[in-house]
Protein backbone atom coordinates (compact mmCIF):
# COMPACT_ATOMS: atom_id res chain seq x y z
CA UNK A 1 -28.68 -6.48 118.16
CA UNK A 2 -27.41 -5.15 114.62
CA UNK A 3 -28.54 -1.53 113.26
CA UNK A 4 -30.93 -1.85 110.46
CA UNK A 5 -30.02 0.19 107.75
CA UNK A 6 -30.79 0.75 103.93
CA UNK A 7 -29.20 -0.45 100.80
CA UNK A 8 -28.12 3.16 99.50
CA UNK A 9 -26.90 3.63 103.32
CA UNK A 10 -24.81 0.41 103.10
CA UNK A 11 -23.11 1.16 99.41
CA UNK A 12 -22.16 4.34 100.65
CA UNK A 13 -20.40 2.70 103.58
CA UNK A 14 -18.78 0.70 101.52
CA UNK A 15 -17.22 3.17 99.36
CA UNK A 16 -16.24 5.16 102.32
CA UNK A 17 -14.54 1.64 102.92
CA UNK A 18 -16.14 0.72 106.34
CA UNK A 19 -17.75 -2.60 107.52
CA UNK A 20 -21.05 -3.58 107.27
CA UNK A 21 -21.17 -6.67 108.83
CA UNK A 22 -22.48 -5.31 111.98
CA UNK A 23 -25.68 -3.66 110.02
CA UNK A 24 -28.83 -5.14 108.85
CA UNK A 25 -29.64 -4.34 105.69
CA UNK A 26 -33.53 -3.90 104.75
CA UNK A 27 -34.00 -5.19 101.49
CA UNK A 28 -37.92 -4.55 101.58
CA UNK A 29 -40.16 -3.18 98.80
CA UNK A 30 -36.74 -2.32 96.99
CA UNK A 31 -35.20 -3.41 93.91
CA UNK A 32 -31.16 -3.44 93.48
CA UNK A 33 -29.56 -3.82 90.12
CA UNK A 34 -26.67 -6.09 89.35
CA UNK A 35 -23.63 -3.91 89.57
CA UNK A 36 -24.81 -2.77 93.13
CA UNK A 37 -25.47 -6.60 93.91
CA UNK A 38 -22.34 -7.11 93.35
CA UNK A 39 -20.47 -4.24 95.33
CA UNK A 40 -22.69 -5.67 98.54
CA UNK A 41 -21.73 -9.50 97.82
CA UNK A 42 -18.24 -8.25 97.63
CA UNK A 43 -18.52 -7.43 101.02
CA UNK A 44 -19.83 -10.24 102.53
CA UNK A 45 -23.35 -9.46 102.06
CA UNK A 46 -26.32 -11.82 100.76
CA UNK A 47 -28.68 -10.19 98.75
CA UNK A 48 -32.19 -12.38 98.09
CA UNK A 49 -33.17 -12.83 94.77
CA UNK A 50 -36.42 -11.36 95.11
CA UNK A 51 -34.83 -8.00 95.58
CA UNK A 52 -32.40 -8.04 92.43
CA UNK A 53 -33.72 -6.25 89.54
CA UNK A 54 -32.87 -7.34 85.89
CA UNK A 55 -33.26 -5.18 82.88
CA UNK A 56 -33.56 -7.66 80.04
CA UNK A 57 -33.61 -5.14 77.24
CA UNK A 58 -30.40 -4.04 78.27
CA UNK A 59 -28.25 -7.69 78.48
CA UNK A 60 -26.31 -8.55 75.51
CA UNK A 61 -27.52 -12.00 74.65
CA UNK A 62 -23.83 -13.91 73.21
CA UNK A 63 -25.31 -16.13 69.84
CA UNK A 64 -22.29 -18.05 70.39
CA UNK A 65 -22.67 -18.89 74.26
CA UNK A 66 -24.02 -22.59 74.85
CA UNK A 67 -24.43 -24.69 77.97
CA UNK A 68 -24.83 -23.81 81.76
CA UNK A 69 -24.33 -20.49 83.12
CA UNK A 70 -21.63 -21.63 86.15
CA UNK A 71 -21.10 -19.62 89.23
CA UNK A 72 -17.16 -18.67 89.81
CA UNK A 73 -15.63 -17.23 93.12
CA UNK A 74 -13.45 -14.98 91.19
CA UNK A 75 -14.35 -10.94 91.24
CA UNK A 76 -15.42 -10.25 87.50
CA UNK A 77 -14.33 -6.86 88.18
CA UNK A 78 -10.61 -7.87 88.86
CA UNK A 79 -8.37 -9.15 86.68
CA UNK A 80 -5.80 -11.32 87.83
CA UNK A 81 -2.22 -10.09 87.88
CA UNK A 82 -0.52 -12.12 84.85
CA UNK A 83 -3.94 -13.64 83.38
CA UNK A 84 -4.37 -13.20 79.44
CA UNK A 85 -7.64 -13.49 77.83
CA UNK A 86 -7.99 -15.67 74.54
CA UNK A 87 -10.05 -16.75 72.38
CA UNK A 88 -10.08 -19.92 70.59
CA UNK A 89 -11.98 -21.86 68.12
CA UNK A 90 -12.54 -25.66 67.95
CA UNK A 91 -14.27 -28.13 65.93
CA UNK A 92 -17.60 -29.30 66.69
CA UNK A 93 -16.05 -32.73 66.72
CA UNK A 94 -13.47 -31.77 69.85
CA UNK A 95 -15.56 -28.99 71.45
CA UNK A 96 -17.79 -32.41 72.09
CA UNK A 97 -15.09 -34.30 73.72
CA UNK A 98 -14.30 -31.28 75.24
CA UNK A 99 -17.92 -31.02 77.14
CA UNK A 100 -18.12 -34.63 77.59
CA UNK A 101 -15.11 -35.08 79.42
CA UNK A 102 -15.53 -32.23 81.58
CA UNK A 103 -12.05 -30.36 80.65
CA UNK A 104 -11.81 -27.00 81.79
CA UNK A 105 -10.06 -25.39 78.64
CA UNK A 106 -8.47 -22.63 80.73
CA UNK A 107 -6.62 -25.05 83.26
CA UNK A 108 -5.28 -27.24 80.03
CA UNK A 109 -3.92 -24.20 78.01
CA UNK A 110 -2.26 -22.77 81.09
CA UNK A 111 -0.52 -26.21 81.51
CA UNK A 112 0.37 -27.20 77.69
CA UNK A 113 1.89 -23.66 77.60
CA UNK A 114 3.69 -23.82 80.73
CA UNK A 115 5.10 -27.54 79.58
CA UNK A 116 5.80 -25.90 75.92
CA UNK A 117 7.42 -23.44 77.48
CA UNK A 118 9.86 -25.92 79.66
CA UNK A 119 10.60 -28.25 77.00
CA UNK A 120 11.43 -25.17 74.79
CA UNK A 121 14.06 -24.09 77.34
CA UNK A 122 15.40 -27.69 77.70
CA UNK A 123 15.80 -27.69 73.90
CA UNK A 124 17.89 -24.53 73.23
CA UNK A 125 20.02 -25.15 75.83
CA UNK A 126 21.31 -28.69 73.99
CA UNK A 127 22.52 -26.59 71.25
């Protein structure tokens, strides 16, 4: 039978870097915010929805963000060894064909720079 134990008790083990996964965590008549959710579903933890508190005045609403919101396995808080952030703009026209056929824009930029990048060494070494 697993310990129960709170949600302040269970951050702090976690930045004392111990397991949790042998605790119970009460999430009863409590309200976590986000960055919290996310230290306890970094480490393996489940936190219901019920018990996740949002403070809408303070989220930055992006005028330029359209479409789904899509869940991603990667840690928002780590950035991957290598990875470079850009920022692009396209034409209504292709940012259509774009959505349509499902393209994920950071899996073909990686790969037409990578090819660019191949054929550019093949090139200057004919010379």
């Amino acid at each position: 039978m697993k310990t129960k134990i709170s949600v302040s008790e269970a951050l702090k083990k976690i930045e004392l870097g111990e397991q949790i996964s042998d605790y119970l965590i009460d999430f009863e008549r409590i309200k976590i915010e986000s960055l919290d959710v996310m230290k306890l579903s970094k480490a393996g933890v489940s936190v219901p929805e019920e018990a996740i508190y949002y403070d809408e005045e303070s989220i930055e609403h992006d005028e330029e963000f359209e479409g789904n919101w899509v869940q991603i396995d990667a840690d928002p808080l780590m950035k991957k060894e290598g990875e470079t952030e850009i920022k692009i703009q396209l034409k209504s026209e292709i940012k259509k064909w774009i959505e349509s056929k499902n393209i994920q824009l950071d899996e073909l930029v990686e790969n037409l720079l990578d090819n660019f990048y191949k054929t550019q060494k093949i090139v200057t070494k004919e010379k």
